[in-house]
PDB file of N, CA and C in Angstrom:
ATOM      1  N   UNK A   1     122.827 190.467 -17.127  1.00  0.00           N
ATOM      2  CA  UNK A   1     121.908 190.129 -18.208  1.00  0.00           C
ATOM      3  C   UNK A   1     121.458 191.398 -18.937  1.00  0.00           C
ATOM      4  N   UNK A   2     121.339 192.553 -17.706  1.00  0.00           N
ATOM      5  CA  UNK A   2     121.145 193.515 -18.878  1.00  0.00           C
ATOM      6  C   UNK A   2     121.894 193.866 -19.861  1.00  0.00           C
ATOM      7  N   UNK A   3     122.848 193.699 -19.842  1.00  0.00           N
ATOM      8  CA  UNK A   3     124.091 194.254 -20.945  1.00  0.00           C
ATOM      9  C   UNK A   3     124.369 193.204 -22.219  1.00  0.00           C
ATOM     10  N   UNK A   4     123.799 192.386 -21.918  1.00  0.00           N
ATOM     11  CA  UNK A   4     123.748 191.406 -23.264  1.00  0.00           C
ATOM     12  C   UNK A   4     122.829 191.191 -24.292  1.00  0.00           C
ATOM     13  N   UNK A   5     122.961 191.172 -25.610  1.00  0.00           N
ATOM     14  CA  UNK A   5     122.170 192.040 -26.628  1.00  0.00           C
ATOM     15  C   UNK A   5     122.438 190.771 -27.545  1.00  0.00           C
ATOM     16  N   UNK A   6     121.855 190.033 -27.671  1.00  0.00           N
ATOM     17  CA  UNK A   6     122.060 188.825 -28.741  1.00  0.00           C
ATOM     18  C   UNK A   6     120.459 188.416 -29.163  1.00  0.00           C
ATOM     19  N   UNK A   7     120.192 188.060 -30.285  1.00  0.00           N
ATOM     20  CA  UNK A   7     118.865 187.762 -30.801  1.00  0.00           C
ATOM     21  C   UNK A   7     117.966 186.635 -30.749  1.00  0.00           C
ATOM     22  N   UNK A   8     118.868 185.864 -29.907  1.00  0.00           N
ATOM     23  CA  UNK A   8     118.780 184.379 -29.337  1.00  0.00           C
ATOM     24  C   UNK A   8     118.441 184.195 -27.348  1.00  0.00           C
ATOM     25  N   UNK A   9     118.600 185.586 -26.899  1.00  0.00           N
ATOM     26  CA  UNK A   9     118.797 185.748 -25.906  1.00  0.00           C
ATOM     27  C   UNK A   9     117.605 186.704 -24.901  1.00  0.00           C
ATOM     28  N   UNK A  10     116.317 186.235 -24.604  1.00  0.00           N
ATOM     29  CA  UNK A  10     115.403 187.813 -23.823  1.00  0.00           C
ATOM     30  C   UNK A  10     115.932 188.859 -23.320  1.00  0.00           C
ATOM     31  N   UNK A  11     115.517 189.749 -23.943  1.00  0.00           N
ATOM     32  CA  UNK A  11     115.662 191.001 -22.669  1.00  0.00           C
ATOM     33  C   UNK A  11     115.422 191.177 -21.837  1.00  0.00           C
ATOM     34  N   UNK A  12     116.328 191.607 -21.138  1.00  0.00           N
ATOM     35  CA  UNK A  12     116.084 191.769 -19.339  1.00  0.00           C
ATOM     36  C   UNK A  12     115.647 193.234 -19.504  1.00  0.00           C
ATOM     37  N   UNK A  13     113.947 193.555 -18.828  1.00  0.00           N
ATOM     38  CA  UNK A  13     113.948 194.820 -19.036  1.00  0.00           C
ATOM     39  C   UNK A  13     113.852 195.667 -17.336  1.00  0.00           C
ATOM     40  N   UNK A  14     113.632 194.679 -16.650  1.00  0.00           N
ATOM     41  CA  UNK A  14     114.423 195.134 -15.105  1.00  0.00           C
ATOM     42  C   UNK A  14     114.254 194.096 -14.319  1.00  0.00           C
ATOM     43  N   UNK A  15     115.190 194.227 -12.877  1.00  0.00           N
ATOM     44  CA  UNK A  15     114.901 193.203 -12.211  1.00  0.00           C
ATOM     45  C   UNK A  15     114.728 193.889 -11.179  1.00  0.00           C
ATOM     46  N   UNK A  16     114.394 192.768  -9.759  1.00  0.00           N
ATOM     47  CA  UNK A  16     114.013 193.757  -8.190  1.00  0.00           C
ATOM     48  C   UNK A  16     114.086 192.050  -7.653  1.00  0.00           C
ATOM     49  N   UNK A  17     114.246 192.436  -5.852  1.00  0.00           N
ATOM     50  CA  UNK A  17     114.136 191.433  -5.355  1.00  0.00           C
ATOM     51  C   UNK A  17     113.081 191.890  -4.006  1.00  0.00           C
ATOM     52  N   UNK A  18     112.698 191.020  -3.299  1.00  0.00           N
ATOM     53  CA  UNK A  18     111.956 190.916  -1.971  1.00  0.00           C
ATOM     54  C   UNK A  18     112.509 189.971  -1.005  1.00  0.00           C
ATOM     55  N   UNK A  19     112.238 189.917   0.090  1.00  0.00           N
ATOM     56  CA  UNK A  19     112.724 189.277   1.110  1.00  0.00           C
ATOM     57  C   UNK A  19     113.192 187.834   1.071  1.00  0.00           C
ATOM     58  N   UNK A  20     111.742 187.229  -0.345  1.00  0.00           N
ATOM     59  CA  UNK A  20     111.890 185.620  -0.614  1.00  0.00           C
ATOM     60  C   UNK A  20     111.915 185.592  -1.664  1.00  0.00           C
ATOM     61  N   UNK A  21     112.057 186.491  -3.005  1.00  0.00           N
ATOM     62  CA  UNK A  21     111.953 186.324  -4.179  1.00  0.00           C
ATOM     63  C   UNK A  21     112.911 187.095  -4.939  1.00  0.00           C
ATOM     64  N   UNK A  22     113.480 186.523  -6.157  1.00  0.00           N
ATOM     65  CA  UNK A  22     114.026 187.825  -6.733  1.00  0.00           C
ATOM     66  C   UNK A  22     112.786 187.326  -8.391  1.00  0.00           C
ATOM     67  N   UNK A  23     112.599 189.218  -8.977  1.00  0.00           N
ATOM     68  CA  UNK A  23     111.481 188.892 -10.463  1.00  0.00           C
ATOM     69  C   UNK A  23     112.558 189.900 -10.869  1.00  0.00           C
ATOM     70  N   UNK A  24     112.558 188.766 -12.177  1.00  0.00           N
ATOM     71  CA  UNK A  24     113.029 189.122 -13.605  1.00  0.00           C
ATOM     72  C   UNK A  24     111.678 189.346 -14.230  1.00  0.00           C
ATOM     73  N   UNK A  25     111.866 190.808 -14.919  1.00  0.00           N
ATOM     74  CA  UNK A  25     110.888 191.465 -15.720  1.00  0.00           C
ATOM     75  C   UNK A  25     111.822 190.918 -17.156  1.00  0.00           C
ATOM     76  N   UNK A  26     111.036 190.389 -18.348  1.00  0.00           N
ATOM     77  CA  UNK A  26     112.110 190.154 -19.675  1.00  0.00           C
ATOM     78  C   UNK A  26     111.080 190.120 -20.878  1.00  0.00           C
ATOM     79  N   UNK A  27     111.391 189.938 -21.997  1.00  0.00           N
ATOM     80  CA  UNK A  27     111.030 190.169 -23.378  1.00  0.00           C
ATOM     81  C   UNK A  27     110.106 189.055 -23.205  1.00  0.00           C
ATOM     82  N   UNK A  28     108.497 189.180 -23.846  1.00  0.00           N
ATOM     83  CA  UNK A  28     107.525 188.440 -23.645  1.00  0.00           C
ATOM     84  C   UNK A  28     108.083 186.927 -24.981  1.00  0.00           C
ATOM     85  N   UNK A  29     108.060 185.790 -24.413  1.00  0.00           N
ATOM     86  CA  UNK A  29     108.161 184.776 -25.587  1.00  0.00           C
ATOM     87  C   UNK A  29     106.985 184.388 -25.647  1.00  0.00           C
ATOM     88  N   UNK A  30     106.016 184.584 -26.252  1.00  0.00           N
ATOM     89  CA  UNK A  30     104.126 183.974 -26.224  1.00  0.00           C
ATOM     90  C   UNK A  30     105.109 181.933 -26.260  1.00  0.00           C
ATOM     91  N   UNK A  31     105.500 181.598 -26.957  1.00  0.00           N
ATOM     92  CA  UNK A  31     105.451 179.850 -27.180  1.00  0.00           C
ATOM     93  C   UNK A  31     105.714 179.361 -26.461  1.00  0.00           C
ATOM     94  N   UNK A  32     106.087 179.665 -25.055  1.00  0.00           N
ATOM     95  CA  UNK A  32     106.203 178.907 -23.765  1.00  0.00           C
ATOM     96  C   UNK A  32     107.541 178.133 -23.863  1.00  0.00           C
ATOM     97  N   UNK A  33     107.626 177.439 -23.337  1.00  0.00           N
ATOM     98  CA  UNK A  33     109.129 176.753 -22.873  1.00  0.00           C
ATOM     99  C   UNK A  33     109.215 175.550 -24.120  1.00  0.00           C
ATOM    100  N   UNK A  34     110.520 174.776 -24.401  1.00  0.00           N
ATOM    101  CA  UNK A  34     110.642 173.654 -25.226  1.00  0.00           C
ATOM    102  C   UNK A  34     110.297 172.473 -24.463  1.00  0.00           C
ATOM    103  N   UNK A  35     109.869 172.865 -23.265  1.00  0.00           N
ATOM    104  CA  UNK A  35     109.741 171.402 -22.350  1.00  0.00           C
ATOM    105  C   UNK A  35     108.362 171.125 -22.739  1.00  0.00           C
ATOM    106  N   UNK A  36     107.633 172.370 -22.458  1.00  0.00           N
ATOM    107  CA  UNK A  36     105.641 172.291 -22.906  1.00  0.00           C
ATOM    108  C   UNK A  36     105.316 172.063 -24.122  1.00  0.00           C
ATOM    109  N   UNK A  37     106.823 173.122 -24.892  1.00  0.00           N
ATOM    110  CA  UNK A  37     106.428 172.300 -26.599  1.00  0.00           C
ATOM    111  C   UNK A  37     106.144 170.714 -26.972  1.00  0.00           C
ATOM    112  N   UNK A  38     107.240 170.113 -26.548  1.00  0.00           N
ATOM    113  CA  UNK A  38     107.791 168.998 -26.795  1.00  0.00           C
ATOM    114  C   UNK A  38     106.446 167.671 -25.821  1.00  0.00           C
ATOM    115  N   UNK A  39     106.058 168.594 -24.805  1.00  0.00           N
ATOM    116  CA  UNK A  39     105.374 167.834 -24.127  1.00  0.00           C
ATOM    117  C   UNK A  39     103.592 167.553 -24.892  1.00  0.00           C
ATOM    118  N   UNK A  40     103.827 169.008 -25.524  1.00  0.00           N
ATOM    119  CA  UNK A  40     102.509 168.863 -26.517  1.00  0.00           C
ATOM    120  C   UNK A  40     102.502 167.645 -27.657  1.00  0.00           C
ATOM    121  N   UNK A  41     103.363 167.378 -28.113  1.00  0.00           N
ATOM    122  CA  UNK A  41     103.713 166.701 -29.349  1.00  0.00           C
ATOM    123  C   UNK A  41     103.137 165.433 -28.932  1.00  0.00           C
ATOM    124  N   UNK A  42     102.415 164.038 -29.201  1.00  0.00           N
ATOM    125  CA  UNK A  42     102.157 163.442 -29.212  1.00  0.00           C
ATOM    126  C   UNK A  42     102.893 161.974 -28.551  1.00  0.00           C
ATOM    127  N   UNK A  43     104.488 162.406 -29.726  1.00  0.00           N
ATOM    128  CA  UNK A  43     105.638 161.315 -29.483  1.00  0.00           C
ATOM    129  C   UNK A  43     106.561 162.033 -28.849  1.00  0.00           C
ATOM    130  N   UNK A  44     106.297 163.026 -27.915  1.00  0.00           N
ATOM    131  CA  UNK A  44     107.738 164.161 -27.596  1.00  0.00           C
ATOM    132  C   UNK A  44     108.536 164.241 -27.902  1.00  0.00           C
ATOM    133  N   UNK A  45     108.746 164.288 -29.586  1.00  0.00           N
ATOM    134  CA  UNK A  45     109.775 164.503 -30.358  1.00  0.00           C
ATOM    135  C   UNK A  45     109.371 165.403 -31.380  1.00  0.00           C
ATOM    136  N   UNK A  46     110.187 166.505 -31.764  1.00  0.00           N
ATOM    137  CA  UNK A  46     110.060 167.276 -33.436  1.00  0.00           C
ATOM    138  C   UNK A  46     111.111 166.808 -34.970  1.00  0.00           C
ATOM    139  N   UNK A  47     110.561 166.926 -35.526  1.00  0.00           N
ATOM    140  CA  UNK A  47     111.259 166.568 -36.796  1.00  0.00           C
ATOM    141  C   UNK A  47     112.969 166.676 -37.291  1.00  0.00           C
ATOM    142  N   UNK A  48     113.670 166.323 -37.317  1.00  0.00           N
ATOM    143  CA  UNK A  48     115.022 166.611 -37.387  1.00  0.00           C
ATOM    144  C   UNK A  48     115.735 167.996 -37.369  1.00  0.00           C
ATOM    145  N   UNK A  49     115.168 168.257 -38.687  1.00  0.00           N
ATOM    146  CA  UNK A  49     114.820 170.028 -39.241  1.00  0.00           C
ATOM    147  C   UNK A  49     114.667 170.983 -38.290  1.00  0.00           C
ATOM    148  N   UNK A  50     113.689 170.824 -37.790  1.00  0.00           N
ATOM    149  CA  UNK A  50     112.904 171.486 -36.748  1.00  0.00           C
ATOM    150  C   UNK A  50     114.237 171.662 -35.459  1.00  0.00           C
ATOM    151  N   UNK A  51     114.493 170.133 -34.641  1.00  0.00           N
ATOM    152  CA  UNK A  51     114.983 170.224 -34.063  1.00  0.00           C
ATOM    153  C   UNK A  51     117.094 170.795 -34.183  1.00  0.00           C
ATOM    154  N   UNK A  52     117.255 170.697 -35.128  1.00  0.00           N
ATOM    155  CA  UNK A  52     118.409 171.620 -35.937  1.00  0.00           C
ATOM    156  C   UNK A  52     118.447 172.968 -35.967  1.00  0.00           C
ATOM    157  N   UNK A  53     117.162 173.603 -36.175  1.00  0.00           N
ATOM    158  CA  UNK A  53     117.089 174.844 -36.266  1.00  0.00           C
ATOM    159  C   UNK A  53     117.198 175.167 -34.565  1.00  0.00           C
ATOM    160  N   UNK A  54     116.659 175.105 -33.681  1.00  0.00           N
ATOM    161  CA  UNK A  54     116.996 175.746 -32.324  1.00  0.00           C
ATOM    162  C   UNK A  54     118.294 175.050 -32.119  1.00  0.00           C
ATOM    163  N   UNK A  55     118.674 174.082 -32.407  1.00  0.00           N
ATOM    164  CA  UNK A  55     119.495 173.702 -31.413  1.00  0.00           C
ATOM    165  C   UNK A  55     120.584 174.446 -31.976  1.00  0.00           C
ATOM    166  N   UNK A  56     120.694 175.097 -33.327  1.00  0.00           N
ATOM    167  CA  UNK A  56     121.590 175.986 -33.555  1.00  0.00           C
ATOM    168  C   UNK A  56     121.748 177.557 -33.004  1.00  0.00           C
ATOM    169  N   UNK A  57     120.348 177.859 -32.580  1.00  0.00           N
ATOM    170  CA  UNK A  57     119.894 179.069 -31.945  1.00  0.00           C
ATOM    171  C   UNK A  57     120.690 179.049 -30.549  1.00  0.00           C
ATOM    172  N   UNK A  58     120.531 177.911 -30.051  1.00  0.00           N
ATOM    173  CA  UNK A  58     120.980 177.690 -28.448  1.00  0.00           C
ATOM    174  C   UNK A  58     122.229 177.472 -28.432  1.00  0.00           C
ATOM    175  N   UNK A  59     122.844 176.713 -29.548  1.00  0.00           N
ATOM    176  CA  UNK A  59     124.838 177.182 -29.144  1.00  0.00           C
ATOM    177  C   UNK A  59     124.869 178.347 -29.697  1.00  0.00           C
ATOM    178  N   UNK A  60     124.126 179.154 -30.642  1.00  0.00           N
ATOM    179  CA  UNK A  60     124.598 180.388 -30.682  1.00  0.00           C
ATOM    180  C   UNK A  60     124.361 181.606 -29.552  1.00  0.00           C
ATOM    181  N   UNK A  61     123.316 181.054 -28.839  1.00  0.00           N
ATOM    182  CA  UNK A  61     123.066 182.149 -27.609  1.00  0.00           C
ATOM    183  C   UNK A  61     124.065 181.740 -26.631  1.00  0.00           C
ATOM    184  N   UNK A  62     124.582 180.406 -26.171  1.00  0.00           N
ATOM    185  CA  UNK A  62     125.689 180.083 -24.965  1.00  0.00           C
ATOM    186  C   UNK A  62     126.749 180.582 -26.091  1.00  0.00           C
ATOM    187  N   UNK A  63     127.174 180.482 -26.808  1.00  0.00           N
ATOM    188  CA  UNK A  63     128.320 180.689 -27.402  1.00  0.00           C
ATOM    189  C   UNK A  63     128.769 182.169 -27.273  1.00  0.00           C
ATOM    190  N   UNK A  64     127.602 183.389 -27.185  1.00  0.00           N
ATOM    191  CA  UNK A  64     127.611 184.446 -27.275  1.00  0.00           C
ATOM    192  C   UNK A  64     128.057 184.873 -25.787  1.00  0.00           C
ATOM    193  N   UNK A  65     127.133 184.114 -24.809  1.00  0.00           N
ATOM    194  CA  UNK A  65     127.489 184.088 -23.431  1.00  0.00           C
ATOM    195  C   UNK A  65     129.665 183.905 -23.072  1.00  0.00           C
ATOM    196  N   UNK A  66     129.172 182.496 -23.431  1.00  0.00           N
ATOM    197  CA  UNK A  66     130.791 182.170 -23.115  1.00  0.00           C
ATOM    198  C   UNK A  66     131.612 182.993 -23.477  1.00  0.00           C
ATOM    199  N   UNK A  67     131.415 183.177 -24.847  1.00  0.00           N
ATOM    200  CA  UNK A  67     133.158 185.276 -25.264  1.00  0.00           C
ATOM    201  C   UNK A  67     133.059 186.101 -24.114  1.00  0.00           C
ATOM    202  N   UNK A  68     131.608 186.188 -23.505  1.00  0.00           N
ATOM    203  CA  UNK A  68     131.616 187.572 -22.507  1.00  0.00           C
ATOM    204  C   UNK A  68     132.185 186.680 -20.821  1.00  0.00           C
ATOM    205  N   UNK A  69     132.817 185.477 -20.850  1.00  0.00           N
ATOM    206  CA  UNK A  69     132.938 184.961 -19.572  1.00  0.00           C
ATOM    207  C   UNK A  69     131.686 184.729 -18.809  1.00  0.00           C
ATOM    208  N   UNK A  70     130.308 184.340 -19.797  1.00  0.00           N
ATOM    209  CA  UNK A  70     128.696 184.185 -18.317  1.00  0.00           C
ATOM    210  C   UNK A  70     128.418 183.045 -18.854  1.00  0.00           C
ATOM    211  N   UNK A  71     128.515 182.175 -17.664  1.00  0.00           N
ATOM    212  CA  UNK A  71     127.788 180.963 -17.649  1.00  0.00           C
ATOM    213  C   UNK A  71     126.297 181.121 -17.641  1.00  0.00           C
ATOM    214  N   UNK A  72     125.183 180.271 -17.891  1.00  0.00           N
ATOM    215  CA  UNK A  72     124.047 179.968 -17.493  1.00  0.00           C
ATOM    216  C   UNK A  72     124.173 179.114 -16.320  1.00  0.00           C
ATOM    217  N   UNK A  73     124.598 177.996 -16.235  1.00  0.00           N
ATOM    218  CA  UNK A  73     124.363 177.054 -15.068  1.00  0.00           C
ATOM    219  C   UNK A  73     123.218 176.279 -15.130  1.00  0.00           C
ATOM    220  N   UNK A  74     122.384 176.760 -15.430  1.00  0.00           N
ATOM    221  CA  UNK A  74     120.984 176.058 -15.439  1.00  0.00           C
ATOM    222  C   UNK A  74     120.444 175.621 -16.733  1.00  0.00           C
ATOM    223  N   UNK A  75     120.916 175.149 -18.266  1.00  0.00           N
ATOM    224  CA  UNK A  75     120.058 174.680 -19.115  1.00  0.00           C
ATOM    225  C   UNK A  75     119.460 173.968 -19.295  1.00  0.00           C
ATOM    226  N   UNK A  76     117.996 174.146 -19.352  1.00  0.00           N
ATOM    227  CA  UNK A  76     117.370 173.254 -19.885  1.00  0.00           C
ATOM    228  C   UNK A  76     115.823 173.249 -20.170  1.00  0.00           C
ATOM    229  N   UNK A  77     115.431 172.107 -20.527  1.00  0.00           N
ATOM    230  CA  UNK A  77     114.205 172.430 -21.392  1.00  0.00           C
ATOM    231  C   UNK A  77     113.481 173.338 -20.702  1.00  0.00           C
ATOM    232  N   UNK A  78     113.094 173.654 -19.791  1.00  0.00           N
ATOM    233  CA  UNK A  78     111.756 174.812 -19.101  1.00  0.00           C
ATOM    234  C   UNK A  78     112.428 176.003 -19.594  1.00  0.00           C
ATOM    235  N   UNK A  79     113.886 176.133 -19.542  1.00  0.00           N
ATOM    236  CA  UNK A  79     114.403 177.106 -19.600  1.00  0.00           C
ATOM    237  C   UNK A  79     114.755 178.001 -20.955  1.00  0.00           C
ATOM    238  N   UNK A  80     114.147 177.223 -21.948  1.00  0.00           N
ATOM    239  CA  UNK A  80     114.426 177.157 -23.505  1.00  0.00           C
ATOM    240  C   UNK A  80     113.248 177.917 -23.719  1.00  0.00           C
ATOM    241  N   UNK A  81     112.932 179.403 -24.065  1.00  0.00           N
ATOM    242  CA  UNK A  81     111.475 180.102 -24.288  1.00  0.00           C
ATOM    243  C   UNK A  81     111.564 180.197 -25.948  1.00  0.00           C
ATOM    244  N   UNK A  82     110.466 179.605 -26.181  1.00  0.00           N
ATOM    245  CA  UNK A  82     109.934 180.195 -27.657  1.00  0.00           C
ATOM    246  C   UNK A  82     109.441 181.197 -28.077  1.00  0.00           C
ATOM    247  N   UNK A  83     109.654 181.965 -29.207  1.00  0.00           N
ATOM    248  CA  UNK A  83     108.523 183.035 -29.888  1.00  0.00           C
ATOM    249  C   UNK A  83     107.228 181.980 -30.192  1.00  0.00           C
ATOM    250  N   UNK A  84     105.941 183.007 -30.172  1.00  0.00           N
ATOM    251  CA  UNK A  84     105.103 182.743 -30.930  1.00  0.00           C
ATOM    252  C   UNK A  84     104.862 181.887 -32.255  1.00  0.00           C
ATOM    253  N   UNK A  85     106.185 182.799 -33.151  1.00  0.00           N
ATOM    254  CA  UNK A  85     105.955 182.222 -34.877  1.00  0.00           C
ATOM    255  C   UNK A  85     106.582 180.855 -34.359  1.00  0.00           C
ATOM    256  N   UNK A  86     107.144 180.409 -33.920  1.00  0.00           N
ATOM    257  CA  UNK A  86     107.801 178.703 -33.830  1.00  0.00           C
ATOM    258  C   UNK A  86     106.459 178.188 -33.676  1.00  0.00           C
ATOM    259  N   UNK A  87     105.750 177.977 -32.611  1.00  0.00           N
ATOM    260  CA  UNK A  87     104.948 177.274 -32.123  1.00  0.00           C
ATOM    261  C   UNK A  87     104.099 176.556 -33.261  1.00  0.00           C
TER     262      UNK A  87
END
């Protein structure tokens, strides 16, 4: 993760592990996950628009992944971090 540099993607700015844990240190997203977004929303849904614009963000960040051969394995909404300006 450190070696991957895409604008769609946090920075990993170090990692470490412990006996029961491994912490990822990474690029602060203040807007929290798309799961809490979405969970805020009233009808847990966003506007077409809205929802077009990330979802183009997110095949462009796996897409960037996949050329370099790295899976995620794990997508999904908790895992989806927002900036601030979205929110």
């Amino acid at each position: 993760m450190e070696k991957l540099d895409h604008e769609n993607i946090a920075k990993l700015y170090e990692a470490f592990d412990t006996l029961k844990q491994v912490y990822l240190i990474v690029e602060y997203a203040g807007g929290g996950s798309l799961h809490s977004y979405l969970k805020s929303k009233s009808n847990r849904q966003m506007p077409e628009p809205e929802a077009k614009f990330l979802f183009k963000q997110v095949v462009k960040a796996i897409n960037y992944c996949h050329k370099r051969s790295i899976t995620h394995r794990d997508i999904k909404l908790e895992n989806i971090l927002l900036n601030e300006a979205h929110t």
